[in-house]
C-alpha atoms as a PDB file:
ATOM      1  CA  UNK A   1       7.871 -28.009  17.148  1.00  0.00           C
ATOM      2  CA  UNK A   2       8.800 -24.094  17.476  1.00  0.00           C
ATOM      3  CA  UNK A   3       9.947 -24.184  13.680  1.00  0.00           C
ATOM      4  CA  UNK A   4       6.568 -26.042  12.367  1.00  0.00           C
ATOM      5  CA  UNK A   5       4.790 -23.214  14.331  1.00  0.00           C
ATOM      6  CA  UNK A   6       6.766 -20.828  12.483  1.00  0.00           C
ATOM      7  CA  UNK A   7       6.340 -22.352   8.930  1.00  0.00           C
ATOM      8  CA  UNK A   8       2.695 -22.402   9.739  1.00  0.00           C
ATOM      9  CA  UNK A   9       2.359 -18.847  10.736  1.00  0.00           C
ATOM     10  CA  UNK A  10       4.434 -17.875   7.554  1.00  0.00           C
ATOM     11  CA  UNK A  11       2.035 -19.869   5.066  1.00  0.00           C
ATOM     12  CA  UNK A  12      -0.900 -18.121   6.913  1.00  0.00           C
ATOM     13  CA  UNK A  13       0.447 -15.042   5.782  1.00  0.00           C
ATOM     14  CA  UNK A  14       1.184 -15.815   2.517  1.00  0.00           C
ATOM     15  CA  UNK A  15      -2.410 -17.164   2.067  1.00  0.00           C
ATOM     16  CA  UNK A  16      -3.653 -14.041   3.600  1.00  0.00           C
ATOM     17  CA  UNK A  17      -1.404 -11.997   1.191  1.00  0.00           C
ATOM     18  CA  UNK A  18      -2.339 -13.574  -2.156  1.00  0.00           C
ATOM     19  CA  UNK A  19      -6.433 -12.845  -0.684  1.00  0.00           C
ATOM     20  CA  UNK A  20      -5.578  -9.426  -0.809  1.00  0.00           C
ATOM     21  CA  UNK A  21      -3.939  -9.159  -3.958  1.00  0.00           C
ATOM     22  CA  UNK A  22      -7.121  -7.657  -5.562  1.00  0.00           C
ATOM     23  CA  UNK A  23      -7.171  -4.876  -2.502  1.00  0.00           C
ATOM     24  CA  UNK A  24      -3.242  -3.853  -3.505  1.00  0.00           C
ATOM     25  CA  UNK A  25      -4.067  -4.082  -7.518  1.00  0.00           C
ATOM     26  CA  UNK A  26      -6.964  -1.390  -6.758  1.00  0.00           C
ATOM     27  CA  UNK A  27      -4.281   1.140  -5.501  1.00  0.00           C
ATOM     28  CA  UNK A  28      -1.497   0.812  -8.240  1.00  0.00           C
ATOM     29  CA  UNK A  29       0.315   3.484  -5.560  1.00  0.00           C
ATOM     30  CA  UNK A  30      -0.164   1.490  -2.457  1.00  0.00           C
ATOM     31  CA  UNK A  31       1.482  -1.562  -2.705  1.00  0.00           C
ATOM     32  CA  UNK A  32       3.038  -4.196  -0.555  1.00  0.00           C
ATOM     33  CA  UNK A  33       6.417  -2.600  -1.668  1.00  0.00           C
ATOM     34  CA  UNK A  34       5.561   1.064  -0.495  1.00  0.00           C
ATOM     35  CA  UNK A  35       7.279   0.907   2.835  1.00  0.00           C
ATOM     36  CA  UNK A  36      10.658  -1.104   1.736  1.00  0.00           C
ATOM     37  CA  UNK A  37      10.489   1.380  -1.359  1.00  0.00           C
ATOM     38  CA  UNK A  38      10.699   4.455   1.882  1.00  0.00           C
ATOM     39  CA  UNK A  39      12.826   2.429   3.554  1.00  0.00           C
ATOM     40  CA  UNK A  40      15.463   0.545   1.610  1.00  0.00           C
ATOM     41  CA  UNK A  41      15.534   2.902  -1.411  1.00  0.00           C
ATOM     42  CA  UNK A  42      14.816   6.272   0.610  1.00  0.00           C
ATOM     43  CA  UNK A  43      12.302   6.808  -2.526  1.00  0.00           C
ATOM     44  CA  UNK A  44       8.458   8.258  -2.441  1.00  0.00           C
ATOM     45  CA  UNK A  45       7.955   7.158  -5.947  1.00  0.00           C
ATOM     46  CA  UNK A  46       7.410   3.170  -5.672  1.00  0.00           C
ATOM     47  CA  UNK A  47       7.346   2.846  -9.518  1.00  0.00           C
ATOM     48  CA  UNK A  48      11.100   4.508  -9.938  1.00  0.00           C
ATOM     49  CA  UNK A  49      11.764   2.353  -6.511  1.00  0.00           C
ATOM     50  CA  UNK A  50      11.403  -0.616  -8.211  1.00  0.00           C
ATOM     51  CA  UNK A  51      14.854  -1.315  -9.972  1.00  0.00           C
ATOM     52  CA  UNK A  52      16.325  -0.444  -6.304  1.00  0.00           C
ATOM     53  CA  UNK A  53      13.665  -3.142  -4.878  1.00  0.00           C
ATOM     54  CA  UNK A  54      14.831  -5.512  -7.366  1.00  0.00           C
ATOM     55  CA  UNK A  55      18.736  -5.120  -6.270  1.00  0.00           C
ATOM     56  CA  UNK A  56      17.576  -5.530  -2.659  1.00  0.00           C
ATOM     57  CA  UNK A  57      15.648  -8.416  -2.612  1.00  0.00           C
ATOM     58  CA  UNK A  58      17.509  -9.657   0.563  1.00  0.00           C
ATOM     59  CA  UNK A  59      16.214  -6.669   2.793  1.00  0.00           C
ATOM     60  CA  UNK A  60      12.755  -6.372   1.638  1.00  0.00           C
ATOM     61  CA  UNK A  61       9.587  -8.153   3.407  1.00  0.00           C
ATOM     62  CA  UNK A  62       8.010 -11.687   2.066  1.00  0.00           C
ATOM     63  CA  UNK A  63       4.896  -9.603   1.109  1.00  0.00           C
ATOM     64  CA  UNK A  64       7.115  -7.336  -1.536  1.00  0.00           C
ATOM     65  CA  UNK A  65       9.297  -9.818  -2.576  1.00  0.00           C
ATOM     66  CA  UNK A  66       6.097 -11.803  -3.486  1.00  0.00           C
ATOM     67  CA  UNK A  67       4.654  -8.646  -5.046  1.00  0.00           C
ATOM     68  CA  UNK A  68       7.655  -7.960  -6.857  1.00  0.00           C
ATOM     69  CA  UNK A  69       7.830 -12.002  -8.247  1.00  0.00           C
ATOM     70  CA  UNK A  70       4.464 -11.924  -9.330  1.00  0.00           C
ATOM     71  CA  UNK A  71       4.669  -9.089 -11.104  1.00  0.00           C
ATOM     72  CA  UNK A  72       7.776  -9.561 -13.091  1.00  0.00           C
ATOM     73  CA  UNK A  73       5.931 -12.760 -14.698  1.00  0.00           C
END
């Protein structure tokens, strides 16, 4: 019961994320990646962050690994 309420409130999220897609694609320097690009990469610059993303999919949050899926396609 506890892990169906979980799944749920992940796929909520996602559908919430992929709603605001058009919001982050307004801001090329605001993206769902800026904080794990300050945080895992210790980098300002999200757009020279991005290799470092890439090699730390593992730590980063569902919304930037999304982002960073989608975008590679």
């Amino acid at each position: 019961m506890r892990a169906t309420r979980i799944a749920a409130v992940i796929f909520s999220a996602a559908l919430a994320f992929v709603g605001a897609n058009n919001a982050f694609a307004a801001n090329p320097y605001k993206t769902p990646c800026t904080a794990d690009g300050k945080r895992v990469c210790a980098m300002q610059n999200q757009a020279k962050a991005e290799s470092c993303l890439r090699q730390h999919m593992d730590q980063l949050t569902p919304a930037c690994k999304t982002y960073l899926t989608k975008k590679k396609g």
